[in-house]
PDB file of N, CA and C in Angstrom:
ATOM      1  N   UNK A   1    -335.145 -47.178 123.683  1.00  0.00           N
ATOM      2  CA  UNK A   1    -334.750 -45.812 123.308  1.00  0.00           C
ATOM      3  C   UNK A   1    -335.715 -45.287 122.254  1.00  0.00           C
ATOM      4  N   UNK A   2    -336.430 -44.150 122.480  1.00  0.00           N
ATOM      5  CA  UNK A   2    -337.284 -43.526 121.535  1.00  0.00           C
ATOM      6  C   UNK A   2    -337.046 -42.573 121.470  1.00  0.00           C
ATOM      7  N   UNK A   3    -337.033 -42.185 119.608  1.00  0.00           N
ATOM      8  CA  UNK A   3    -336.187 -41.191 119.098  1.00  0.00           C
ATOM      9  C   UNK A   3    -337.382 -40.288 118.542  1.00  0.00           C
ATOM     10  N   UNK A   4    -338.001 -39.237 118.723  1.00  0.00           N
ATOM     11  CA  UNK A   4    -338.717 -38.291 118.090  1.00  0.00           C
ATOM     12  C   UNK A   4    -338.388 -38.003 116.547  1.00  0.00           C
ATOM     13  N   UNK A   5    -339.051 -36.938 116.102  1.00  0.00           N
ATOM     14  CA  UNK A   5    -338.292 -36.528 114.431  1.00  0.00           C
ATOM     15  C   UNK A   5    -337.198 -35.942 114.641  1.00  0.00           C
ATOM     16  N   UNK A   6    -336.460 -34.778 115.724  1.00  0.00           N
ATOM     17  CA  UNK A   6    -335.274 -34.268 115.820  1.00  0.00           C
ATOM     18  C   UNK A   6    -334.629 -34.988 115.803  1.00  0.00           C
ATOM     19  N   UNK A   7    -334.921 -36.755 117.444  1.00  0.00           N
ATOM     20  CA  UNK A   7    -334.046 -37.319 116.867  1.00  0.00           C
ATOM     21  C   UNK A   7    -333.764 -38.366 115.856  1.00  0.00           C
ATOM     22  N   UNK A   8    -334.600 -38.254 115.215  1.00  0.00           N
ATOM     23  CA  UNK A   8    -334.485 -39.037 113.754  1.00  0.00           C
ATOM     24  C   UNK A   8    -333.442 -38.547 112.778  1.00  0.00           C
ATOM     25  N   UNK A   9    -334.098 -37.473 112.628  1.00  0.00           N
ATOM     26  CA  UNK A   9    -333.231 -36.126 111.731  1.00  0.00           C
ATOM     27  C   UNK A   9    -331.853 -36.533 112.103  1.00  0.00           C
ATOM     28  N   UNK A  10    -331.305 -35.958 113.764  1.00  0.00           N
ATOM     29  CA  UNK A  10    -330.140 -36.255 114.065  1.00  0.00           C
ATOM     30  C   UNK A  10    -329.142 -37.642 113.608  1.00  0.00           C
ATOM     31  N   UNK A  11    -330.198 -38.485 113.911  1.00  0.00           N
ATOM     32  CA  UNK A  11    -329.651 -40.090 113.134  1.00  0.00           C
ATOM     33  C   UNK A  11    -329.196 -40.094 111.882  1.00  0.00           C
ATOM     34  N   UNK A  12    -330.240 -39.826 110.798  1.00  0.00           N
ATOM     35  CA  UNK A  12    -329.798 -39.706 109.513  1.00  0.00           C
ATOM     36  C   UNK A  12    -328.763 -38.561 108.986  1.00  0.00           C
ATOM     37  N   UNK A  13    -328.455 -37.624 109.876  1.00  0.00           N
ATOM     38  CA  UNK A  13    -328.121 -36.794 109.550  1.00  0.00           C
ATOM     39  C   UNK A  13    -326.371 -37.231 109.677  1.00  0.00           C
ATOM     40  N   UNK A  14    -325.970 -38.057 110.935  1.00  0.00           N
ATOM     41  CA  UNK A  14    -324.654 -38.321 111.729  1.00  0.00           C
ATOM     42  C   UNK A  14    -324.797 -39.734 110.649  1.00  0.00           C
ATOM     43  N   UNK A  15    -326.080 -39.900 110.056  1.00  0.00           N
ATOM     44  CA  UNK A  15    -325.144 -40.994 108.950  1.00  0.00           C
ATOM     45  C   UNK A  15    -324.605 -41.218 107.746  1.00  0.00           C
ATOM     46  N   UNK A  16    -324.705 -39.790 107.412  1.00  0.00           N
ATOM     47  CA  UNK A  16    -324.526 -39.435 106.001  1.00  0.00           C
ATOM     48  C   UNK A  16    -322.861 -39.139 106.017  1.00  0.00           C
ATOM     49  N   UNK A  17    -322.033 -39.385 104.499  1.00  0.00           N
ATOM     50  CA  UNK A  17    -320.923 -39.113 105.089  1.00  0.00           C
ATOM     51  C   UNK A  17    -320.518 -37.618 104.369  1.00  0.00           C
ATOM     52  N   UNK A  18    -319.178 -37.491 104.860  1.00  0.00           N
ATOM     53  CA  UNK A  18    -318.979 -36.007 105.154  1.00  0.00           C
ATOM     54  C   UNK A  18    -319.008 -35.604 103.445  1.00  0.00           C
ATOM     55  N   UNK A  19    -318.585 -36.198 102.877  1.00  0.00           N
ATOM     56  CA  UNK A  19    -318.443 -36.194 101.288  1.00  0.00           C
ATOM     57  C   UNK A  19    -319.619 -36.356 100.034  1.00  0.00           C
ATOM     58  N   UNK A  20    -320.394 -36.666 100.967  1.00  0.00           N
ATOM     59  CA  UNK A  20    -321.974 -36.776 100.169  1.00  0.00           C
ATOM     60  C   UNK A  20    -322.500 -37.882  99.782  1.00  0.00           C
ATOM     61  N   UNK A  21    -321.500 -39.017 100.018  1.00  0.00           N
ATOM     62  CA  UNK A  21    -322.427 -40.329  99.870  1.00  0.00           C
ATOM     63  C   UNK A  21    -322.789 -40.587 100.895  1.00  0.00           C
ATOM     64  N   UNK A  22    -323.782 -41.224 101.329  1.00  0.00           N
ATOM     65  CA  UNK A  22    -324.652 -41.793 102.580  1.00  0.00           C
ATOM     66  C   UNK A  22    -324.079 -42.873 102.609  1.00  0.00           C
ATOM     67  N   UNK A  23    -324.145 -43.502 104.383  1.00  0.00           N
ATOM     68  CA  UNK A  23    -323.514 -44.851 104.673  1.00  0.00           C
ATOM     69  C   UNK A  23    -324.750 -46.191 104.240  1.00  0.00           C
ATOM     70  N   UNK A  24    -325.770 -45.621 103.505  1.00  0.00           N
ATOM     71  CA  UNK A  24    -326.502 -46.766 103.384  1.00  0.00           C
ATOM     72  C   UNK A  24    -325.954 -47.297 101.726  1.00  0.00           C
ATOM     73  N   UNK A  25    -325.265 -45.789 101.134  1.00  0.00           N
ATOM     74  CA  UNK A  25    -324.706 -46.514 100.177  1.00  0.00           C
ATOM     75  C   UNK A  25    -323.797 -47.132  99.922  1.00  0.00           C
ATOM     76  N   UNK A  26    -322.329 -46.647 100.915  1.00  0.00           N
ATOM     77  CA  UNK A  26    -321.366 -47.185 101.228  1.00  0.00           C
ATOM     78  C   UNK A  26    -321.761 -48.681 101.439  1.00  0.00           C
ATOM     79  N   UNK A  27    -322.447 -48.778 102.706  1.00  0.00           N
ATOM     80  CA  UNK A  27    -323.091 -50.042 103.279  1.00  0.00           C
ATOM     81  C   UNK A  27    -323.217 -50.783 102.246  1.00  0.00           C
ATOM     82  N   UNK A  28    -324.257 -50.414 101.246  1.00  0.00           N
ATOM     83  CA  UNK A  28    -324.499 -51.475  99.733  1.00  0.00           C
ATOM     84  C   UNK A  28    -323.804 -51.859  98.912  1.00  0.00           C
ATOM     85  N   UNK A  29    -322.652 -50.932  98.667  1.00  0.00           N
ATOM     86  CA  UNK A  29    -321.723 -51.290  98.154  1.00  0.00           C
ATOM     87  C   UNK A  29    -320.427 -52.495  98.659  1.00  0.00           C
ATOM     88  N   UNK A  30    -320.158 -52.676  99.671  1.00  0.00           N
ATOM     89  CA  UNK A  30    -319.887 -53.502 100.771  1.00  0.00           C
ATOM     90  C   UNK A  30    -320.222 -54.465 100.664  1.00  0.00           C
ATOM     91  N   UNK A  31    -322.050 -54.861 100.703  1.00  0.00           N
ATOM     92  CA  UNK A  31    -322.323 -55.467 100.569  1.00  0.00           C
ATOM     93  C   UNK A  31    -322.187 -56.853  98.674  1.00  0.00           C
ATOM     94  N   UNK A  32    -322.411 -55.738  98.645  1.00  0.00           N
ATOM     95  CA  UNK A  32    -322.549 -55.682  96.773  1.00  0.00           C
ATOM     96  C   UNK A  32    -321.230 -56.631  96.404  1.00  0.00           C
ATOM     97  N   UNK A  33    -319.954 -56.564  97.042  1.00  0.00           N
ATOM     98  CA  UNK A  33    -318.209 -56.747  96.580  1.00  0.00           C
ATOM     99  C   UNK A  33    -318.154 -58.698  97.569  1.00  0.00           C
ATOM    100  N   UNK A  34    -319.083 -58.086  98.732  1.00  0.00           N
ATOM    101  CA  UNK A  34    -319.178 -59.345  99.951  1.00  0.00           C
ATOM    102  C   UNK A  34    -319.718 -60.613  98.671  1.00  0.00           C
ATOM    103  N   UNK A  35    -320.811 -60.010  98.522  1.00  0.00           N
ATOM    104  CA  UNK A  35    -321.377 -61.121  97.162  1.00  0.00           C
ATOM    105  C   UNK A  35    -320.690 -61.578  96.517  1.00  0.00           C
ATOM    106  N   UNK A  36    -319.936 -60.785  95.463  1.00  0.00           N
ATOM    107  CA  UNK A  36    -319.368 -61.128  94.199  1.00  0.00           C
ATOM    108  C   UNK A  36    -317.982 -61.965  94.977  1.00  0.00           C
ATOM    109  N   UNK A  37    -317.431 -61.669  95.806  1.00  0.00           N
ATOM    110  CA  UNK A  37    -316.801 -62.561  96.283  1.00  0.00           C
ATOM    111  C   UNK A  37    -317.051 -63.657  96.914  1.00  0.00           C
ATOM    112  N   UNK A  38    -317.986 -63.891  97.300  1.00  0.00           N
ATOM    113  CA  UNK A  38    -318.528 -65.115  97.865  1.00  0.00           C
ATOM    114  C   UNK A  38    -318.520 -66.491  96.739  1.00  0.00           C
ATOM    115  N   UNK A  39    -319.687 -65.780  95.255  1.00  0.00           N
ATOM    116  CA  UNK A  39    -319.962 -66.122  94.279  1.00  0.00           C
ATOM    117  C   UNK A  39    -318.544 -66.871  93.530  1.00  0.00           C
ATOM    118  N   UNK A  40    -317.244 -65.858  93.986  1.00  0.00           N
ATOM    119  CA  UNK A  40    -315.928 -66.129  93.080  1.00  0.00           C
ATOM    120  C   UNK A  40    -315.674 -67.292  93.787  1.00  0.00           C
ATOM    121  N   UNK A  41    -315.706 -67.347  95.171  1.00  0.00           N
ATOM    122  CA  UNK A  41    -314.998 -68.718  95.655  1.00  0.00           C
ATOM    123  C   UNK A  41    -315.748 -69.885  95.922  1.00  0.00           C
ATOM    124  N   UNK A  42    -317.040 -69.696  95.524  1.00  0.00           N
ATOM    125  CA  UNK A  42    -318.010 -70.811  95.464  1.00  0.00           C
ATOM    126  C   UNK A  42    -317.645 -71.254  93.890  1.00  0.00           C
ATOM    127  N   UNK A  43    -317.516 -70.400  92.908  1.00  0.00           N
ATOM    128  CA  UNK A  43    -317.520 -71.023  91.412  1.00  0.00           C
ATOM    129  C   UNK A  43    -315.133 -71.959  91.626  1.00  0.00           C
ATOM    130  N   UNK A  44    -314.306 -71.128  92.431  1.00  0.00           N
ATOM    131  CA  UNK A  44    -313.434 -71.392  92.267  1.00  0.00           C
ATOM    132  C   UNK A  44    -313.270 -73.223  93.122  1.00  0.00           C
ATOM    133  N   UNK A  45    -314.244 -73.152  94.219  1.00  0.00           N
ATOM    134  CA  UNK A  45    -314.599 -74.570  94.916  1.00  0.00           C
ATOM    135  C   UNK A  45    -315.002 -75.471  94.072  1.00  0.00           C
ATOM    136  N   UNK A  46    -315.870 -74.726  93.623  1.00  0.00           N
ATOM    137  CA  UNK A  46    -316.538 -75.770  92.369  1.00  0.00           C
ATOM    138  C   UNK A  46    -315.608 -76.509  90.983  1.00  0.00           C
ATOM    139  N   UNK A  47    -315.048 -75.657  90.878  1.00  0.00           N
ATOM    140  CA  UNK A  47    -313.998 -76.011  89.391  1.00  0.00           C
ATOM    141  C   UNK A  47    -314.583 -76.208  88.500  1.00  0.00           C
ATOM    142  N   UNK A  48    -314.095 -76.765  87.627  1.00  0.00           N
ATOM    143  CA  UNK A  48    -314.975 -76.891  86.045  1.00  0.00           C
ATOM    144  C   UNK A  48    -315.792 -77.415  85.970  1.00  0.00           C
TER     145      UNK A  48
END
């Protein structure tokens, strides 16, 4: 599938959300919580 600049534009455009944050930030943030929880139950495995 090859997307020109319209449809590039169109892409970024259907990924932004309706409220003004972009899903790449949403996305990071997501990501960001995935971590810190990972981190919590690796230190809670671990114990003292």
């Amino acid at each position: 599938m090859v997307l020109n600049n319209d449809g590039t534009r169109g892409v970024v455009h259907f990924l932004r959300d309706q409220r003004g944050n972009s899903f790449f930030e949403h996305a990071l943030l997501l990501s960001l919580m995935a971590v810190v929880c990972l981190i919590a139950l690796l230190a809670i495995c671990k114990g003292p």
